[in-house]
Protein backbone atom coordinates (compact mmCIF):
# COMPACT_ATOMS: atom_id res chain seq x y z
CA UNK A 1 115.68 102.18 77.96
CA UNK A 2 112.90 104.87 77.88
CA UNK A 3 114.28 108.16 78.75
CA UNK A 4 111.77 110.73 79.76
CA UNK A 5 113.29 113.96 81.16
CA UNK A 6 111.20 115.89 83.86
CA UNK A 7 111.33 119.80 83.87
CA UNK A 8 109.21 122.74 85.15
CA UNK A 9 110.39 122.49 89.29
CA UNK A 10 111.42 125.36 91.61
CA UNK A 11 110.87 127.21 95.30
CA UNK A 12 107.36 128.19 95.19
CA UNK A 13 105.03 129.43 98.45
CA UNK A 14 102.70 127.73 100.09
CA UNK A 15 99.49 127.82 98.03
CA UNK A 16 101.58 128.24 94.85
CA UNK A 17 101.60 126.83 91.58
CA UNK A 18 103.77 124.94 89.11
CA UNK A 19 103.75 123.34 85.62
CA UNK A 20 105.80 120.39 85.79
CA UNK A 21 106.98 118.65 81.97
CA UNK A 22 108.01 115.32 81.23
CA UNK A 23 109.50 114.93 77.76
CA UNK A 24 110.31 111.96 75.99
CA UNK A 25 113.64 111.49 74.16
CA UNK A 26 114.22 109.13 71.87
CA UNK A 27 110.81 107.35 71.45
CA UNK A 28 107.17 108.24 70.97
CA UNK A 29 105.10 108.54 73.97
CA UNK A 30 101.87 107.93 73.00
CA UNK A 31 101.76 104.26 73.21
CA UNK A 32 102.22 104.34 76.59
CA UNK A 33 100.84 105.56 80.01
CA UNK A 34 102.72 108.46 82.02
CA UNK A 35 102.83 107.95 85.63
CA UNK A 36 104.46 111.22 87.89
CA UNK A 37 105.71 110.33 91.45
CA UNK A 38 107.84 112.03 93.94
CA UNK A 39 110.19 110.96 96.78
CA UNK A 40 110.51 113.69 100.05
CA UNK A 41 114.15 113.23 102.05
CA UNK A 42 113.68 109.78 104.51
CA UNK A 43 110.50 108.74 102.33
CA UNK A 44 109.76 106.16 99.67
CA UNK A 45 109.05 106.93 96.21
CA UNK A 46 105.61 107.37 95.62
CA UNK A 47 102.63 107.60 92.88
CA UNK A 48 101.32 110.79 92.58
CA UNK A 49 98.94 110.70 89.56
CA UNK A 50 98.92 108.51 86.25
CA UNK A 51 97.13 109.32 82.34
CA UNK A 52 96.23 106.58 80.05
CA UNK A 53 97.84 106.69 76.82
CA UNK A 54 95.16 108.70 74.86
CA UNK A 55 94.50 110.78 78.17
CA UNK A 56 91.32 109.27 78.75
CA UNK A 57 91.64 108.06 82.03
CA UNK A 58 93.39 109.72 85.12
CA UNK A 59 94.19 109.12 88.48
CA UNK A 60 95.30 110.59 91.28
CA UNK A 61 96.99 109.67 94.84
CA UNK A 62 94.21 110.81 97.54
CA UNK A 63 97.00 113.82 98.96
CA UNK A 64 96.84 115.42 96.18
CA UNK A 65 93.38 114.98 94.69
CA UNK A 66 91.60 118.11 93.44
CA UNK A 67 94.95 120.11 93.35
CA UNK A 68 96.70 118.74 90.65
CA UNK A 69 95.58 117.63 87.20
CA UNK A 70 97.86 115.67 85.09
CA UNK A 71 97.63 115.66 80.70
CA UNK A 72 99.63 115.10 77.88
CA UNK A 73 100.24 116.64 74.63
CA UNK A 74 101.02 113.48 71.96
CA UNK A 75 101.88 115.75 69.24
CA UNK A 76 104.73 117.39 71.94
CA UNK A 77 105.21 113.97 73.04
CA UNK A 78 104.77 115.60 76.19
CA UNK A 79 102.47 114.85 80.07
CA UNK A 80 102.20 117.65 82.21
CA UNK A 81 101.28 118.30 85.95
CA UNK A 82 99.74 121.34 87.29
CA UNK A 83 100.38 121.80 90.60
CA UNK A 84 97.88 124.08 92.32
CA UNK A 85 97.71 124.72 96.25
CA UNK A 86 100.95 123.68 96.93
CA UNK A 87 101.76 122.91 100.50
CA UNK A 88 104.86 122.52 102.18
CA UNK A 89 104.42 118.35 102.80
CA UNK A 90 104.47 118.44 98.72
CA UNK A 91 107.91 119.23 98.48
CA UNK A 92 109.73 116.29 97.29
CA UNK A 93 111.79 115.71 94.19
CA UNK A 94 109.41 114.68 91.00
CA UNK A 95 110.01 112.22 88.65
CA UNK A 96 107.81 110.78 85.74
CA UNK A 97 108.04 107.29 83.88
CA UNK A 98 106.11 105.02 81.51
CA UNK A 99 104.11 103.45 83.67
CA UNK A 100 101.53 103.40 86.08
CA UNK A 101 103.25 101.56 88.70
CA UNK A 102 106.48 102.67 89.88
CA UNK A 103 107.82 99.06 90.66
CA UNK A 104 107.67 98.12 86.85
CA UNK A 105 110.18 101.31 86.46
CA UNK A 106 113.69 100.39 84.69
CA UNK A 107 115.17 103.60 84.88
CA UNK A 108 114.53 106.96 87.15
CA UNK A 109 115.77 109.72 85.39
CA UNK A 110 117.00 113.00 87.69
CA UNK A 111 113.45 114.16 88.76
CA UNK A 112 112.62 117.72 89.12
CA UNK A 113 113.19 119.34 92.59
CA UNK A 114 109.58 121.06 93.98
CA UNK A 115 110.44 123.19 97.12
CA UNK A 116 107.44 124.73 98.59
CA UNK A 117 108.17 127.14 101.57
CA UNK A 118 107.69 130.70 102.76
């Protein structure tokens, strides 16, 4: 299985930012696209943003659009995502995989916790 291994969360205040990592272990990432999601308590997983292989293409989920910009360091094989303007309805716990769409996902590693409250 692909393990990827998400860093980079904590209790930040509304309008705060973080720098969330998700590292690779075991394999190269470059051959594939990196897709971050998050699940809040009571909600479904969902996509949050996704980066092409060679970072050439990006996406993002409408909520978050304009506050966050995902990339990716091949030669760390590492794919960031800078959170900026956090709000409190973005708290959820993170998670990254290789892929674009999280019902193709094998394996969920242990996410990264993002609290965002005064």
């Amino acid at each position: 299985q692909l393990q990827l291994v998400e860093s980079g969360g904590g209790l930040v205040q509304p309008g705060g930012s973080l720098r969330l990592s998700c590292a690779a272990s075991g394999f190269t990432l470059d051959s594939y696209a990196v897709g971050w999601f998050r699940q809040a308590p009571g909600q479904e997983r969902e996509g949050v943003s996704c980066i092409s292989s060679n970072g050439g293409s990006t996406n993002y989920a409408d909520s978050v659009q304009g506050r966050y910009t995902i990339s990716r360091d091949n030669a760390k094989n590492t794919v960031y995502l800078q959170m900026n303007g956090l709000k409190p309805e973005d708290t959820a716990v993170y998670y990254c995989a290789p892929h674009c769409d999280g019902d193709f996902v094998d394996y969920w590693g242990q996410g990264t916790q993002v609290t965002v409250s005064s």
